[in-house]
N, C-alpha and C. Protein backbone atom coordinates (compact mmCIF):
# COMPACT_ATOMS: atom_id res chain seq x y z
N UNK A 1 -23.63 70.41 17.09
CA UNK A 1 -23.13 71.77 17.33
C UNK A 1 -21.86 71.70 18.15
N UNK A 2 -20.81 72.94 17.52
CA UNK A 2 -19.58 72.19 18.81
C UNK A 2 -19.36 73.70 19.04
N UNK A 3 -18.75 73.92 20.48
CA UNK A 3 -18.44 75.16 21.13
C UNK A 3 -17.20 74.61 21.95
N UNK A 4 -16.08 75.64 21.47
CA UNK A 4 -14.66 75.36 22.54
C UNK A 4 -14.80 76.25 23.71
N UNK A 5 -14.36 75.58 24.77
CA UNK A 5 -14.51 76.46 26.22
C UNK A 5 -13.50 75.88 27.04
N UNK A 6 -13.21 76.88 27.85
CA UNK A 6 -12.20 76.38 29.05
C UNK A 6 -13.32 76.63 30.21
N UNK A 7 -12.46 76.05 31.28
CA UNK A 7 -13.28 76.18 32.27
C UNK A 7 -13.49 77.40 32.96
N UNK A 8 -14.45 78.26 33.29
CA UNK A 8 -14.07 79.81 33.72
C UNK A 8 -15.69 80.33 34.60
N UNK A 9 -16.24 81.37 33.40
CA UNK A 9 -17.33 82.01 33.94
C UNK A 9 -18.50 81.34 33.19
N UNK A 10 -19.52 81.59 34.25
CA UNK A 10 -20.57 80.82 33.62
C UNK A 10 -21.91 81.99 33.53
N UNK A 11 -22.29 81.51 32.38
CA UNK A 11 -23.53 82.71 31.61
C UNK A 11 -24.71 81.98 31.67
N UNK A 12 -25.86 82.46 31.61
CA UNK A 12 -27.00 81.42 31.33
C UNK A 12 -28.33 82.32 30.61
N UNK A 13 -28.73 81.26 29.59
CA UNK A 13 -29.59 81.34 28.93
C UNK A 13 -29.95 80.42 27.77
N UNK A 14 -28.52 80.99 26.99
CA UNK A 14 -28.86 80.08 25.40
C UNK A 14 -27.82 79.21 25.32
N UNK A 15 -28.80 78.39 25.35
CA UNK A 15 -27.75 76.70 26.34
C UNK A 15 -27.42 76.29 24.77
N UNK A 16 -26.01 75.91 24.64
CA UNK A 16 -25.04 75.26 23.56
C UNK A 16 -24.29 74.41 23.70
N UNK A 17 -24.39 72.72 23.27
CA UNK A 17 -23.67 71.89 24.06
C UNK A 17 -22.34 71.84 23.11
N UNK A 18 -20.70 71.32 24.04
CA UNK A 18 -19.70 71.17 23.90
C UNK A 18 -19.87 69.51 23.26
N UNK A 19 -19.06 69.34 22.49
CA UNK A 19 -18.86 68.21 22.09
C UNK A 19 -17.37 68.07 22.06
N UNK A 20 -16.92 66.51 22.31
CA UNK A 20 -15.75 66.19 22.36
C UNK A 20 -14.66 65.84 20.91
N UNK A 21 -15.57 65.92 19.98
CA UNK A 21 -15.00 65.77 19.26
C UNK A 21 -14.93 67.05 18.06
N UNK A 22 -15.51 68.12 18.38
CA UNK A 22 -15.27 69.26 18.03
C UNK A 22 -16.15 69.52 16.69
N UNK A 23 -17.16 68.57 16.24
CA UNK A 23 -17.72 68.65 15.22
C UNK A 23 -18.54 69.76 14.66
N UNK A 24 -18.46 70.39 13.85
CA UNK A 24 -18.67 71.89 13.78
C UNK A 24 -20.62 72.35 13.56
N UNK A 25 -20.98 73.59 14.05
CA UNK A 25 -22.29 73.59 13.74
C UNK A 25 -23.07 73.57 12.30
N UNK A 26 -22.47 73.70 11.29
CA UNK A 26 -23.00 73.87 9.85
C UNK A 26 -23.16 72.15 9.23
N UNK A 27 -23.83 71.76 8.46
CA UNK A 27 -23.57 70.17 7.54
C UNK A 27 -22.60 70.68 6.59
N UNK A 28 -22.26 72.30 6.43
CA UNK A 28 -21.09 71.98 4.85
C UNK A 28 -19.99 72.06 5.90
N UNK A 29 -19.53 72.48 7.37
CA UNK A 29 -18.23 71.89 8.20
C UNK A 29 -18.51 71.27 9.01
N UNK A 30 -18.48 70.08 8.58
CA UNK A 30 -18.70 68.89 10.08
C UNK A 30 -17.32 68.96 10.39
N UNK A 31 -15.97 68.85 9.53
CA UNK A 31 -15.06 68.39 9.76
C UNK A 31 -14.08 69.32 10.28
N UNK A 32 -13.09 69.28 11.22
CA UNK A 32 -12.18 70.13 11.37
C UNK A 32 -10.94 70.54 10.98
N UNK A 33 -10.18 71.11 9.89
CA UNK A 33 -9.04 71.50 9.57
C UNK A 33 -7.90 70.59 10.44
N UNK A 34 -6.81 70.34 10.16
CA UNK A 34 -6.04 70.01 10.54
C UNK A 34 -5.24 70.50 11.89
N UNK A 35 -5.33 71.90 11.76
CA UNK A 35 -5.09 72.71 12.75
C UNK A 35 -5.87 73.53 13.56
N UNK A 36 -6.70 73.13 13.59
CA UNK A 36 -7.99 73.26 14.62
C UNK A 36 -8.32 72.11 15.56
N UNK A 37 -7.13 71.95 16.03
CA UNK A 37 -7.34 71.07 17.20
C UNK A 37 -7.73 71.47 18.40
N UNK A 38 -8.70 70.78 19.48
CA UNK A 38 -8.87 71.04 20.36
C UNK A 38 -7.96 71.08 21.71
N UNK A 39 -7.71 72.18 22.37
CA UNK A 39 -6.87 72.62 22.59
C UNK A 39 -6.80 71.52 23.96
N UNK A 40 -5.27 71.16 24.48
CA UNK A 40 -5.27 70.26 25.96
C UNK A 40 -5.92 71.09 26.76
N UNK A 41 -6.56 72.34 26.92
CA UNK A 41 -6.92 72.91 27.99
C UNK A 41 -8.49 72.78 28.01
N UNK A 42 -9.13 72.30 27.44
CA UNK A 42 -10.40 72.38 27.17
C UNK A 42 -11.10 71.00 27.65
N UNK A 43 -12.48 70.75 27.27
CA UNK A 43 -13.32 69.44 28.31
C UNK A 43 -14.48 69.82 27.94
N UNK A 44 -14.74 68.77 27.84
CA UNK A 44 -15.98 68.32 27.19
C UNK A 44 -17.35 68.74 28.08
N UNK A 45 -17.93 69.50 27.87
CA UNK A 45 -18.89 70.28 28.87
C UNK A 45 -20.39 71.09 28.31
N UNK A 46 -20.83 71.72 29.10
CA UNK A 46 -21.81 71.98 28.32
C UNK A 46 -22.03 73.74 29.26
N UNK A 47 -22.43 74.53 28.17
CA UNK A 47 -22.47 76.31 29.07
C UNK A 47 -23.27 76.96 28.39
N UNK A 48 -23.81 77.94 28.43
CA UNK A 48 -24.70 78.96 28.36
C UNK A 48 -24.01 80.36 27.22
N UNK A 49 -25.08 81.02 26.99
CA UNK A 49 -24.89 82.59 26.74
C UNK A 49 -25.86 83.25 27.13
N UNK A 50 -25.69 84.43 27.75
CA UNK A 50 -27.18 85.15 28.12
C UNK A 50 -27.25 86.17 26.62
N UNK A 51 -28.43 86.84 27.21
CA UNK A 51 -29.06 87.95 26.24
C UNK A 51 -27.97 88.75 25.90
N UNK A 52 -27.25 89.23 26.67
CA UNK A 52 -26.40 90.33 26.71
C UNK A 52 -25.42 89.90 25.55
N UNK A 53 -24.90 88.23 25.82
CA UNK A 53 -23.75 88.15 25.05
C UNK A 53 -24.52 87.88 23.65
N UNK A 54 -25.58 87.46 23.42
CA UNK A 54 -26.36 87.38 22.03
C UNK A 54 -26.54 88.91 21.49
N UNK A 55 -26.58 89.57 22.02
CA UNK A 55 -26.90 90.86 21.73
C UNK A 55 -25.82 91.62 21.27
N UNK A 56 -24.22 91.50 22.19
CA UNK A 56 -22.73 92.26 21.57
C UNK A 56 -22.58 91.30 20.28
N UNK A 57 -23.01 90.18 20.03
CA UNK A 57 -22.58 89.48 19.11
C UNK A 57 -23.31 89.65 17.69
N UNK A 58 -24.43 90.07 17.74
CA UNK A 58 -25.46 90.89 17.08
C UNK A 58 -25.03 92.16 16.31
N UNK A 59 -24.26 92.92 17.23
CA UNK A 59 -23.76 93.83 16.80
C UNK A 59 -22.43 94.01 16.17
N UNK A 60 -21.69 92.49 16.54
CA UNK A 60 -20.81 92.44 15.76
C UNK A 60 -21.20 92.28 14.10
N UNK A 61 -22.39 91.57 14.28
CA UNK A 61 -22.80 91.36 12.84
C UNK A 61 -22.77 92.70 12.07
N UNK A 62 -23.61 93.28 12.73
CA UNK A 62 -23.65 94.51 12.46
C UNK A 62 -22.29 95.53 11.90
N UNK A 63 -21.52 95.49 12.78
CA UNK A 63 -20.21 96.17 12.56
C UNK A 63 -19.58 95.37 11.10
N UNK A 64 -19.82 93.87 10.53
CA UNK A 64 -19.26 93.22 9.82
C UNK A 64 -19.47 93.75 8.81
N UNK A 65 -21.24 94.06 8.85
CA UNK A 65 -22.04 94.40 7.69
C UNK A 65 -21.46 95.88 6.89
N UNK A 66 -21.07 96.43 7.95
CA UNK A 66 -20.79 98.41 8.06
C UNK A 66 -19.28 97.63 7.13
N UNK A 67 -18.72 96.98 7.49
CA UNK A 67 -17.06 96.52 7.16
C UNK A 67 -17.51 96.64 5.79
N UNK A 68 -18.39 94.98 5.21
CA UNK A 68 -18.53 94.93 3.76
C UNK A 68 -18.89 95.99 3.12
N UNK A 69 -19.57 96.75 3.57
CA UNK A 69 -20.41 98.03 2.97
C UNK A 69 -19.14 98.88 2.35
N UNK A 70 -18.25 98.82 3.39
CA UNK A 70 -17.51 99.82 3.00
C UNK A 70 -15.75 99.26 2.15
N UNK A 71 -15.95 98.16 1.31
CA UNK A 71 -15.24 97.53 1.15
C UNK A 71 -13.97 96.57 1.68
N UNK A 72 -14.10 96.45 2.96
CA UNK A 72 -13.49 96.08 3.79
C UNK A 72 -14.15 94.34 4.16
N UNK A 73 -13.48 93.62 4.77
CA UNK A 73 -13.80 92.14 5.19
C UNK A 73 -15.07 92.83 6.43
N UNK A 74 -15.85 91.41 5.75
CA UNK A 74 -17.05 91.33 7.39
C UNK A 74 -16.42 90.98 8.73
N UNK A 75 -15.93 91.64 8.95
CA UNK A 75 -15.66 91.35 10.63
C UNK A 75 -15.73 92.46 11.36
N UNK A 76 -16.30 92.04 12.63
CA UNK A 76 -16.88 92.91 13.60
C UNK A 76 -16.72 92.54 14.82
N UNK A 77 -15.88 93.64 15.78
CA UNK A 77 -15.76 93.08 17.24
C UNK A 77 -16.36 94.00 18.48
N UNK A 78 -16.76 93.57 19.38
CA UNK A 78 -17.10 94.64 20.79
C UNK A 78 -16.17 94.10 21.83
N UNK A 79 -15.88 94.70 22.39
CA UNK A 79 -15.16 94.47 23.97
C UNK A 79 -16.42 95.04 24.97
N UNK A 80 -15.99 94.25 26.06
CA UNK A 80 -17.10 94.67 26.95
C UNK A 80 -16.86 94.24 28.15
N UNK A 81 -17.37 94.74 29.54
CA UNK A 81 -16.89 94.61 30.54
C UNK A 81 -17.20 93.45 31.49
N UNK A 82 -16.97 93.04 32.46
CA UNK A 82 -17.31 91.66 32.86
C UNK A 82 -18.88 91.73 33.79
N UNK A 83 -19.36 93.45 33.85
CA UNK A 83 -20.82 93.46 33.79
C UNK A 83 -21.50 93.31 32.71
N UNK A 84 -20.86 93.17 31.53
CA UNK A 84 -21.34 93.17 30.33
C UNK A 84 -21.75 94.42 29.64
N UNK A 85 -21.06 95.30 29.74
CA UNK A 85 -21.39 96.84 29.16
C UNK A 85 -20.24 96.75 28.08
N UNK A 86 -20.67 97.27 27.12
CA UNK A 86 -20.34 97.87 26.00
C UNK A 86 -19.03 98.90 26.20
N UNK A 87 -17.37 98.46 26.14
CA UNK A 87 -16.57 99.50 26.52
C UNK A 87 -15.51 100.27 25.14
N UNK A 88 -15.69 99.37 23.75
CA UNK A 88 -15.23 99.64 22.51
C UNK A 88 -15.99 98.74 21.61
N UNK A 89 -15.65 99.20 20.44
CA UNK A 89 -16.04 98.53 19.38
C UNK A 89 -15.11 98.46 17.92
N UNK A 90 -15.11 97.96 17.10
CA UNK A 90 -13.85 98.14 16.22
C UNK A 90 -14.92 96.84 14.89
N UNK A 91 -14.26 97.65 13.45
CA UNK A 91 -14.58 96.37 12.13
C UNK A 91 -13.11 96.65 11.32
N UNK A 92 -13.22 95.57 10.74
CA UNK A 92 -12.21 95.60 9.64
C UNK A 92 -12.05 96.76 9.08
N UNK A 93 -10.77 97.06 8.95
CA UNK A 93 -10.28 98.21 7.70
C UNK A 93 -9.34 97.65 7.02
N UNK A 94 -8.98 96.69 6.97
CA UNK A 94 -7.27 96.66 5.66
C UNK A 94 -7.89 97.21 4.80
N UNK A 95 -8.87 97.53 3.99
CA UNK A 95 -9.01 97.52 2.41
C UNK A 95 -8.86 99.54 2.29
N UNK A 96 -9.85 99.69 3.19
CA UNK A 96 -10.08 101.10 3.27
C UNK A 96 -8.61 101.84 3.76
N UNK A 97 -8.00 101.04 5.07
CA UNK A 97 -6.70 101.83 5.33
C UNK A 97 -5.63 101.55 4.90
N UNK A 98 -6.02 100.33 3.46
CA UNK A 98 -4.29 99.95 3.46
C UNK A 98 -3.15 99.18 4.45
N UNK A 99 -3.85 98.68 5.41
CA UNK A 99 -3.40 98.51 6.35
C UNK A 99 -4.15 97.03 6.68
N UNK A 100 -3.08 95.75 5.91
CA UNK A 100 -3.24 94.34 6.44
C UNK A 100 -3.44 94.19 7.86
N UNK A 101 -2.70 94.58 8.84
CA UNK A 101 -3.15 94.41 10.35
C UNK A 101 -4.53 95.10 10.92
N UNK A 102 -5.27 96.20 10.18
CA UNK A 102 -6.40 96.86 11.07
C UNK A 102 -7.43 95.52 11.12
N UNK A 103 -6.99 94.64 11.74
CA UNK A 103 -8.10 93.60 12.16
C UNK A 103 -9.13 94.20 13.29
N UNK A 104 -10.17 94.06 13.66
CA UNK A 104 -10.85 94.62 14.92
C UNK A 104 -10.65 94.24 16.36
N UNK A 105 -10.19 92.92 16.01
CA UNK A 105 -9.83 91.61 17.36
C UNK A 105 -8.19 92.70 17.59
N UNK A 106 -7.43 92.82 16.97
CA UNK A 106 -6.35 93.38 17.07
C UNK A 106 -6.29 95.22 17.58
N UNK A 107 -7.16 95.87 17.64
CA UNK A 107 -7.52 97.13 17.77
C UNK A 107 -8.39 97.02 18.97
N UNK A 108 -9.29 96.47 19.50
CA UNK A 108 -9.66 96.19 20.84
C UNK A 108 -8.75 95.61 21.91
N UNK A 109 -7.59 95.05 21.70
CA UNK A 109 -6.97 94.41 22.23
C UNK A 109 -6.16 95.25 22.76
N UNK A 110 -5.43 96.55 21.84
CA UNK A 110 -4.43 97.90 21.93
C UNK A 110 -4.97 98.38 23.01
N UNK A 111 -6.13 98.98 22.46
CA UNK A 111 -7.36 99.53 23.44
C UNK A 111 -7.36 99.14 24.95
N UNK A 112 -7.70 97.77 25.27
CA UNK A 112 -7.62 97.26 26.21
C UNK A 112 -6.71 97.57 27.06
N UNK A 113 -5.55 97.36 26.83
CA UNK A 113 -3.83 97.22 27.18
C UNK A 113 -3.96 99.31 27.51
N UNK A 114 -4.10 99.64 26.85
CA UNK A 114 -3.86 100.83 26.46
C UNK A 114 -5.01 101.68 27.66
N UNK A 115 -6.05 101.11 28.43
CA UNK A 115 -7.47 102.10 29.23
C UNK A 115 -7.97 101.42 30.04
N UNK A 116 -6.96 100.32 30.22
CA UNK A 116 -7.82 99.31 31.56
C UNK A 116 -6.78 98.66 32.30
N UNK A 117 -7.24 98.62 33.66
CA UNK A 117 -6.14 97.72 34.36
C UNK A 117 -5.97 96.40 34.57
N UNK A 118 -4.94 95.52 34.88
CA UNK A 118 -4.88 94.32 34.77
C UNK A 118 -6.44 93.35 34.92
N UNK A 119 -7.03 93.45 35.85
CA UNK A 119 -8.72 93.17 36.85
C UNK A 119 -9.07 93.54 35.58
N UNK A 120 -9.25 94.57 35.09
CA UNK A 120 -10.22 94.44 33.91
C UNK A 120 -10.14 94.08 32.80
N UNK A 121 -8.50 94.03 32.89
CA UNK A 121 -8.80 93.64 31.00
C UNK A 121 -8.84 92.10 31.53
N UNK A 122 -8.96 91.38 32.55
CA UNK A 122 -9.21 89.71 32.78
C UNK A 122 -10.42 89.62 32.97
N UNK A 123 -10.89 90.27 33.13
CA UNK A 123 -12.70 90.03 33.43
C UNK A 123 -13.81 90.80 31.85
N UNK A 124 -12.73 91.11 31.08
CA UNK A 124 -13.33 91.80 30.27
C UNK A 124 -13.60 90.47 28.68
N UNK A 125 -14.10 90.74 28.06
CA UNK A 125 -14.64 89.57 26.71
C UNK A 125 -14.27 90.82 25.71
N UNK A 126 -14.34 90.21 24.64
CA UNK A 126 -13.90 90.06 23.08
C UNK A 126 -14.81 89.53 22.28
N UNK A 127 -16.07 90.05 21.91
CA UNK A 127 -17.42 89.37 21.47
C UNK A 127 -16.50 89.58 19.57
N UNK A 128 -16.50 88.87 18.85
CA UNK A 128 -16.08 89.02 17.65
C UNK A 128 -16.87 88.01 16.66
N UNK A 129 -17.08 88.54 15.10
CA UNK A 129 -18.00 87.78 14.43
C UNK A 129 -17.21 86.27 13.76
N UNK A 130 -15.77 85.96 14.06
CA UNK A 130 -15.11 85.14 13.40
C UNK A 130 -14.08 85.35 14.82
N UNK A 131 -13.57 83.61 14.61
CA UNK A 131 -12.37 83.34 15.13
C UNK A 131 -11.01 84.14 15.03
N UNK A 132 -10.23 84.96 16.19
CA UNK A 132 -9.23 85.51 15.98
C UNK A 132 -8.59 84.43 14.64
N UNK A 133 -7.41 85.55 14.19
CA UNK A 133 -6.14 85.11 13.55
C UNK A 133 -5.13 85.13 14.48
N UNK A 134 -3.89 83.79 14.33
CA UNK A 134 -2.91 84.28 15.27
C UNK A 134 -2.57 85.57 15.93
N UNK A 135 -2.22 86.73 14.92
CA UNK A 135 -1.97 87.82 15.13
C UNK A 135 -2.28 88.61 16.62
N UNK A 136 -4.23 88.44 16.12
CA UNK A 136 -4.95 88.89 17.38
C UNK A 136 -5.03 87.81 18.28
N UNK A 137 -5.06 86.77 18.06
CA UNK A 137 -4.97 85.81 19.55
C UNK A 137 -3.79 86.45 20.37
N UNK A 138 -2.53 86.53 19.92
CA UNK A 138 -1.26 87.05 20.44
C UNK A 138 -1.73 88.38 21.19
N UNK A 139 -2.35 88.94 20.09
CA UNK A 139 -2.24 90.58 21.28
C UNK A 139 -3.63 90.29 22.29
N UNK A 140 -4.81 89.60 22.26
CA UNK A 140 -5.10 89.97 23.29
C UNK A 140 -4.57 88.61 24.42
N UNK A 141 -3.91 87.83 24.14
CA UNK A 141 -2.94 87.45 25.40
C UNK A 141 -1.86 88.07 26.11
N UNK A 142 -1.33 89.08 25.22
CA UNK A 142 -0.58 89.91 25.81
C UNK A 142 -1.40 91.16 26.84
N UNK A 143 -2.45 91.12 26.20
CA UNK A 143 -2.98 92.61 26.50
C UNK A 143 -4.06 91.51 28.04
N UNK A 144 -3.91 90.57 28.21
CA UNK A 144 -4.65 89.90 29.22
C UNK A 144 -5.93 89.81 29.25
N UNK A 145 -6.66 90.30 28.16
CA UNK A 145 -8.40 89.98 28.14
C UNK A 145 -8.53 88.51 28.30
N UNK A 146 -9.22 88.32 29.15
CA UNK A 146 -9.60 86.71 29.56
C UNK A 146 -10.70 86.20 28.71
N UNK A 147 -11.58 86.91 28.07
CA UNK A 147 -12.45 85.87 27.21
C UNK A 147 -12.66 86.65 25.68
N UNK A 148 -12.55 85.15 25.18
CA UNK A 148 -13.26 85.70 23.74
C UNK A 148 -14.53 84.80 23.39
N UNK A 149 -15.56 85.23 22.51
CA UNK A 149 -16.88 84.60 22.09
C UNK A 149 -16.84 84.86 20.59
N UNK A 150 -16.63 83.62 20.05
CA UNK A 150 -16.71 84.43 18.55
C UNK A 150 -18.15 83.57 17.39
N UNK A 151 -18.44 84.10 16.92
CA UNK A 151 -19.63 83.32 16.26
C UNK A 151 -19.32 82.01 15.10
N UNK A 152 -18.04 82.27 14.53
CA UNK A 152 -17.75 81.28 13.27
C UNK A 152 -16.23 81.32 13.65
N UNK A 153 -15.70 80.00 13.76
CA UNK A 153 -14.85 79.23 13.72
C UNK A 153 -13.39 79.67 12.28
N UNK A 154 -12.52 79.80 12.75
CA UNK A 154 -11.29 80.34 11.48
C UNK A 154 -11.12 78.64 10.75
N UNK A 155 -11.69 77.52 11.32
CA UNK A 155 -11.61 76.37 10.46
C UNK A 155 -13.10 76.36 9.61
N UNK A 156 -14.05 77.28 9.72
CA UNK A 156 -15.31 77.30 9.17
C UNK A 156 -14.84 77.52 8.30
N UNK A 157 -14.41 79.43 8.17
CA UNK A 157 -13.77 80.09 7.45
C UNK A 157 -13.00 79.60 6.15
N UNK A 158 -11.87 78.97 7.15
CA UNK A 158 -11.57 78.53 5.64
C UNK A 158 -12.06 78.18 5.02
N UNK A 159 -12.75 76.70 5.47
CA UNK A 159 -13.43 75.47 4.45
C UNK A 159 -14.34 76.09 3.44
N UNK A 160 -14.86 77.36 3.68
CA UNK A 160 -16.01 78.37 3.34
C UNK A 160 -15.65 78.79 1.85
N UNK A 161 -14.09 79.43 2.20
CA UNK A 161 -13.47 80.62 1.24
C UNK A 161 -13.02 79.13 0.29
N UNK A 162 -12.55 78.18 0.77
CA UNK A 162 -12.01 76.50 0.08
C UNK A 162 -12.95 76.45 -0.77
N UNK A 163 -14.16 76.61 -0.70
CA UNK A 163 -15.62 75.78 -1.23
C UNK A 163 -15.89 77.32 -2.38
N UNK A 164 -15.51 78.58 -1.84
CA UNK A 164 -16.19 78.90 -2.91
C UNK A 164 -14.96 79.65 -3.78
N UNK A 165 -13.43 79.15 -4.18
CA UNK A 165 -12.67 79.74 -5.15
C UNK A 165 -12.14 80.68 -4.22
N UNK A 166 -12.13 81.14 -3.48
CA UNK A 166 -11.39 81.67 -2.49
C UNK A 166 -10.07 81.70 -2.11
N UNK A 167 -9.14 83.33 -2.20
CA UNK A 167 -7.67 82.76 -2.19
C UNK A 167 -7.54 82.54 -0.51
N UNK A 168 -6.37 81.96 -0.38
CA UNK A 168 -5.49 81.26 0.46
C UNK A 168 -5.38 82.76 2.04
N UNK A 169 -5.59 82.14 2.70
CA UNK A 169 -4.81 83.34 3.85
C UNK A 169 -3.28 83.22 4.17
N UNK A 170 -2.30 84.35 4.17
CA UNK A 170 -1.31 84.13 3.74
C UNK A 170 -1.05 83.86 5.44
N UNK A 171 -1.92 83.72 6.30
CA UNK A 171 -1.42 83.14 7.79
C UNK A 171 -2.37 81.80 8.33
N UNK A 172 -1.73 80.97 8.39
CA UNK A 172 -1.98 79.81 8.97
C UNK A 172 -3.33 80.02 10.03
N UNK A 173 -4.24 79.25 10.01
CA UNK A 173 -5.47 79.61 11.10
C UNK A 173 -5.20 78.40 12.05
N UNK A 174 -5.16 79.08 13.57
CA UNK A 174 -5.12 78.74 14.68
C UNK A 174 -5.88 78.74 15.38
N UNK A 175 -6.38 77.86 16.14
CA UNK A 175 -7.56 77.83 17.39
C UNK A 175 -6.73 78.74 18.48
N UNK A 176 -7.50 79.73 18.85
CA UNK A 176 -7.10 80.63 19.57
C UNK A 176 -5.94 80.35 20.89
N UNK A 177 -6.83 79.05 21.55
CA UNK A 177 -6.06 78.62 22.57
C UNK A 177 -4.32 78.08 22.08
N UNK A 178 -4.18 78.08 21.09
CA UNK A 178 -2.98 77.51 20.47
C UNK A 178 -1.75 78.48 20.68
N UNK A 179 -2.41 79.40 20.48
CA UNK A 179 -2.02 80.71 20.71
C UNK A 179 -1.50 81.51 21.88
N UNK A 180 -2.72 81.41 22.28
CA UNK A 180 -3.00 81.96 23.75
C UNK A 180 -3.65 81.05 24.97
N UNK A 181 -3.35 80.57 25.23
CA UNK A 181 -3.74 79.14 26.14
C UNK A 181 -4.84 79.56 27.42
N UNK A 182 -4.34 80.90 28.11
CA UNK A 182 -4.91 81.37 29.05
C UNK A 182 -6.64 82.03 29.26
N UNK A 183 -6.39 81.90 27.52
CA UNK A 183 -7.76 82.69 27.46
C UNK A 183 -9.15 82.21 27.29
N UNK A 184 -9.87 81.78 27.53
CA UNK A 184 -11.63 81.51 28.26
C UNK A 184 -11.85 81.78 26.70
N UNK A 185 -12.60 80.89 26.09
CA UNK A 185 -12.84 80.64 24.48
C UNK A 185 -14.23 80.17 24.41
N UNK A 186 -14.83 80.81 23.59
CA UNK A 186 -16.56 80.31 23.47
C UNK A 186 -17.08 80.60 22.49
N UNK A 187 -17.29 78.94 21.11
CA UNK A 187 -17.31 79.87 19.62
C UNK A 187 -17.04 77.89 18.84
N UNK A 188 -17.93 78.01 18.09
CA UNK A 188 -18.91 78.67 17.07
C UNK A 188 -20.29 79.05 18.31
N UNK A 189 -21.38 79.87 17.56
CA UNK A 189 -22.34 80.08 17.62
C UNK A 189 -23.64 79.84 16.77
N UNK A 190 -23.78 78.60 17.04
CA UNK A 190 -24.75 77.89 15.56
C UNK A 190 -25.79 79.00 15.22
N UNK A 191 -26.24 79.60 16.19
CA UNK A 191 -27.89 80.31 16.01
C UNK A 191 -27.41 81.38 15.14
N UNK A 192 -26.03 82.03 15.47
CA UNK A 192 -25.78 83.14 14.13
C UNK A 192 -24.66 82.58 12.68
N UNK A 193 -24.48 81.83 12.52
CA UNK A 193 -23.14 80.98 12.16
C UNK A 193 -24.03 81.58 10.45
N UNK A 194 -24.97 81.14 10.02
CA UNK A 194 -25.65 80.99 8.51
C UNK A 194 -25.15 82.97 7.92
N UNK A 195 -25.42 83.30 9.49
CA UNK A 195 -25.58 85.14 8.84
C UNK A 195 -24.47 85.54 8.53
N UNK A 196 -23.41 85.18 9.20
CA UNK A 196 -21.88 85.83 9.14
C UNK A 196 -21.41 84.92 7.62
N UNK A 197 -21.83 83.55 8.02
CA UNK A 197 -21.31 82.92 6.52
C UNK A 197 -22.00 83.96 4.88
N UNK A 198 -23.20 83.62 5.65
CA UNK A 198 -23.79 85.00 4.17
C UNK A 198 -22.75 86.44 3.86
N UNK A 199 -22.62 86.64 4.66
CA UNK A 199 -21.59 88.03 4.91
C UNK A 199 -20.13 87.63 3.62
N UNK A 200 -19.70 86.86 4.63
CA UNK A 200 -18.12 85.80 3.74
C UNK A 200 -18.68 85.79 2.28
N UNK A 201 -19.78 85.03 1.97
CA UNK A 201 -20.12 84.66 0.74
C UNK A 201 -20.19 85.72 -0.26
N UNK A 202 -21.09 86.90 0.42
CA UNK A 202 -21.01 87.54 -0.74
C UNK A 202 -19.63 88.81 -0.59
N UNK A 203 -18.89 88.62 0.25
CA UNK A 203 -17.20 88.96 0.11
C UNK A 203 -16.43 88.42 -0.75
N UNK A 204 -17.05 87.38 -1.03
CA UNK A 204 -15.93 86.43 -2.13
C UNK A 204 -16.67 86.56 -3.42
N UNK A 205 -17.59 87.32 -3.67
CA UNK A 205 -18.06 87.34 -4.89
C UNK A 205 -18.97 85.82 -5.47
N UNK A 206 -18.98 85.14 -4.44
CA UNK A 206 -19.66 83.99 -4.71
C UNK A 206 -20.95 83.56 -4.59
């Protein structure tokens, strides 16, 4: 199982060990994309998730599910506070709004920037069902949210959409920290990784 982390806040419950060589939680991605390198800021360690963060991440599923339903990509994000309360929520729309950027990671991030002050948007998380895209790594480094948790890896992703006829993303996938260096990263999530992939799968018609 591999989980990227910087060194930061510590959660406890659902213990997930770091591996150094980044080997992914599924047998169809052991391997990592080319550009899914592990970032110089990161170390080989081992950290937690409590209930709380299993639970916003749950609901990202959820929000993914509401996405596909409504013809839109499975993705689903919560923001939440560094007590862990529930402060937005956001899913995919390009399909429904026409609109390539309505990512959710990218719309929590506005949000953020936009109803919270510096202290909070750094103590605040980004629970999301998939690895930002550059795009949103960028805005919530701008927008200063200090953590993201995401359940499936944008090098899963690909290998996923690779394996089943799947077109191309017309943006390069980046490990968040590549991006945004500053930001507290915690992701894959093996225990939900099978559900969100189900999600992808039957998005691609496969």
């Amino acid at each position: 199982m591999a989980v990227t982390r910087r060194i930061g806040s510590t959660r406890h419950k659902y213990a997930i060990r770091f591996h150094k060589d980044d080997a992914l939680a599924t047998d169809d991605c052991r391997k990592l994309n080319d550009t899914h390198r592990r970032s110089p800021q990161t170390r080989a360690m081992t950290t937690v998730l409590t209930s709380t963060d299993m639970a916003h991440l749950r609901r990202c599923l959820e929000l993914a599910a509401e996405a596909l339903a409504d013809g839109d990509g499975p993705f689903g994000s919560v923001l939440a506070d560094s007590d862990g309360n529930a402060l937005h929520e956001g899913r995919n729309r390009e399909t429904s709004t026409g609109d390539p950027t309505a990512h959710p990671e990218f719309e929590l991030a506005r949000w953020a920037a936009m109803n919270l002050d510096p202290e909070a948007c750094a103590g605040a998380t980004v629970y999301t069902s998939g690895e930002h895209c550059p795009m949103c790594s960028a805005a919530q480094g701008w927008a200063g949210v200090g953590r993201v948790v995401y359940i499936a890896s944008s090098a899963q992703l690909t290998q996923w959409r690779a394996g089943w006829g799947a077109g191309e993303s017309p943006v390069r996938a980046l490990p968040i920290q590549e991006v945004a260096p500053a930001i507290d990263v915690v992701g894959p999530v093996p225990e939900l990784v099978e559900e969100i992939r189900a999600l992808h799968q039957a998005a691609a018609g496969a």
